[in-house]
Protein backbone atom coordinates (compact mmCIF):
# COMPACT_ATOMS: atom_id res chain seq x y z
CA UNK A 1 82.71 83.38 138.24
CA UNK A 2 83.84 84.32 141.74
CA UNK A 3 83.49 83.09 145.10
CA UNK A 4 82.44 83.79 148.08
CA UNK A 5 83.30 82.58 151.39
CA UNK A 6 81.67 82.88 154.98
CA UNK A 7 82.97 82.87 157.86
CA UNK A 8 80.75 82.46 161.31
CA UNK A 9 77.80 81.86 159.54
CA UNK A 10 74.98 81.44 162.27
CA UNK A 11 73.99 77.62 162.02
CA UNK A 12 69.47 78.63 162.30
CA UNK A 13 70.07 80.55 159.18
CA UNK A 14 72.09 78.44 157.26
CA UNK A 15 69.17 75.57 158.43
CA UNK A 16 66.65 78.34 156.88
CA UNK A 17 68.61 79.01 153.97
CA UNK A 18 68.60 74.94 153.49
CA UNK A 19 65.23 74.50 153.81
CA UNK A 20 64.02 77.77 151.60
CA UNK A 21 66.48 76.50 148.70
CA UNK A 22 65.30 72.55 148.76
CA UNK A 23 61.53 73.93 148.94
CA UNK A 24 62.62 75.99 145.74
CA UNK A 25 64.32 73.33 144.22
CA UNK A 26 67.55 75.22 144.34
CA UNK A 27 71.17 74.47 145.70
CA UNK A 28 72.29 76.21 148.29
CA UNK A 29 74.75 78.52 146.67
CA UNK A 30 71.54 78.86 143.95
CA UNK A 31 69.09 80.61 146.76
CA UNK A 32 71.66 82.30 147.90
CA UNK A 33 72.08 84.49 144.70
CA UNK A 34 68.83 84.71 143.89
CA UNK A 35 67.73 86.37 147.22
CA UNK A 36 70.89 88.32 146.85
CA UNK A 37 70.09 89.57 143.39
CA UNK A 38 66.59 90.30 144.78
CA UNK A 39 67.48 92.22 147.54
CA UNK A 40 70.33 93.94 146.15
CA UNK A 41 67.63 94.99 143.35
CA UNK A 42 64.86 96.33 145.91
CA UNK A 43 67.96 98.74 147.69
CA UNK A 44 69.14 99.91 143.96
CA UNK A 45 65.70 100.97 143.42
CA UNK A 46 65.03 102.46 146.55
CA UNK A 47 68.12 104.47 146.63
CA UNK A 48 67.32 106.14 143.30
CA UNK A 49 63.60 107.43 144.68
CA UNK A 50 65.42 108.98 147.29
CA UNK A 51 68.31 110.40 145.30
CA UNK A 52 65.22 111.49 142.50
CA UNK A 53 63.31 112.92 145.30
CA UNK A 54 66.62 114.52 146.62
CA UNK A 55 67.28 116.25 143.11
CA UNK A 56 63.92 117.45 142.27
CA UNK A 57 63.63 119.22 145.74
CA UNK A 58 66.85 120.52 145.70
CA UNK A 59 66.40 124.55 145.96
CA UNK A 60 68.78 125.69 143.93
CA UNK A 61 70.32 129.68 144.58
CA UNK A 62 69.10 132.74 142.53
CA UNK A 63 72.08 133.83 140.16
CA UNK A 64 71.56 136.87 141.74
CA UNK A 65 72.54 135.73 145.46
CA UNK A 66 75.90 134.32 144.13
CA UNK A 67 78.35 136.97 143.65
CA UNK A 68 80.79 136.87 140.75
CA UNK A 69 84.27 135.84 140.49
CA UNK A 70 85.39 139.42 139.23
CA UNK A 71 83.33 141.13 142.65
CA UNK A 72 84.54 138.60 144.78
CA UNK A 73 88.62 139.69 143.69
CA UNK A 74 87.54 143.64 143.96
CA UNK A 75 86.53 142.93 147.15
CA UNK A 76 89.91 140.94 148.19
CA UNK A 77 91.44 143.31 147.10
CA UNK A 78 90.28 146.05 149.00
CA UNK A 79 91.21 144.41 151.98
């Protein structure tokens, strides 16, 4: 398992972190995953409504607005 280290950790929240953890009966490096994991699950979930939403209203071009490869080299061409 790896570790983590913190530097300049502000001293009120690592007293709030202390006190959340003993009133959950946790250790300190305990609470500290959990609202980790629980956070880190909320953004996961959040990010793929967006991307979901971003897909499904995606407009997507009519095949007949792209030209083709083969007009697109005529035209190069003829340059």
């Amino acid at each position: 398992m790896a570790t983590l280290h913190i530097r300049r950790f502000p001293e009120p929240l690592y007293h709030r972190l202390a006190k959340l953890a003993t009133q959950e009966r946790r250790s300190l490096s305990a609470e500290v995953v959990v609202l980790l994991e629980r956070e880190l699950s909320k953004w996961s979930k959040s990010q793929e409504k967006v991307l979901t939403a971003l897909d499904r209203w995606r407009l997507k071009p009519s095949r007949s607005a792209i030209p083709s490869s083969l007009e697109l080299l005529r035209a190069d061409r003829q340059r």
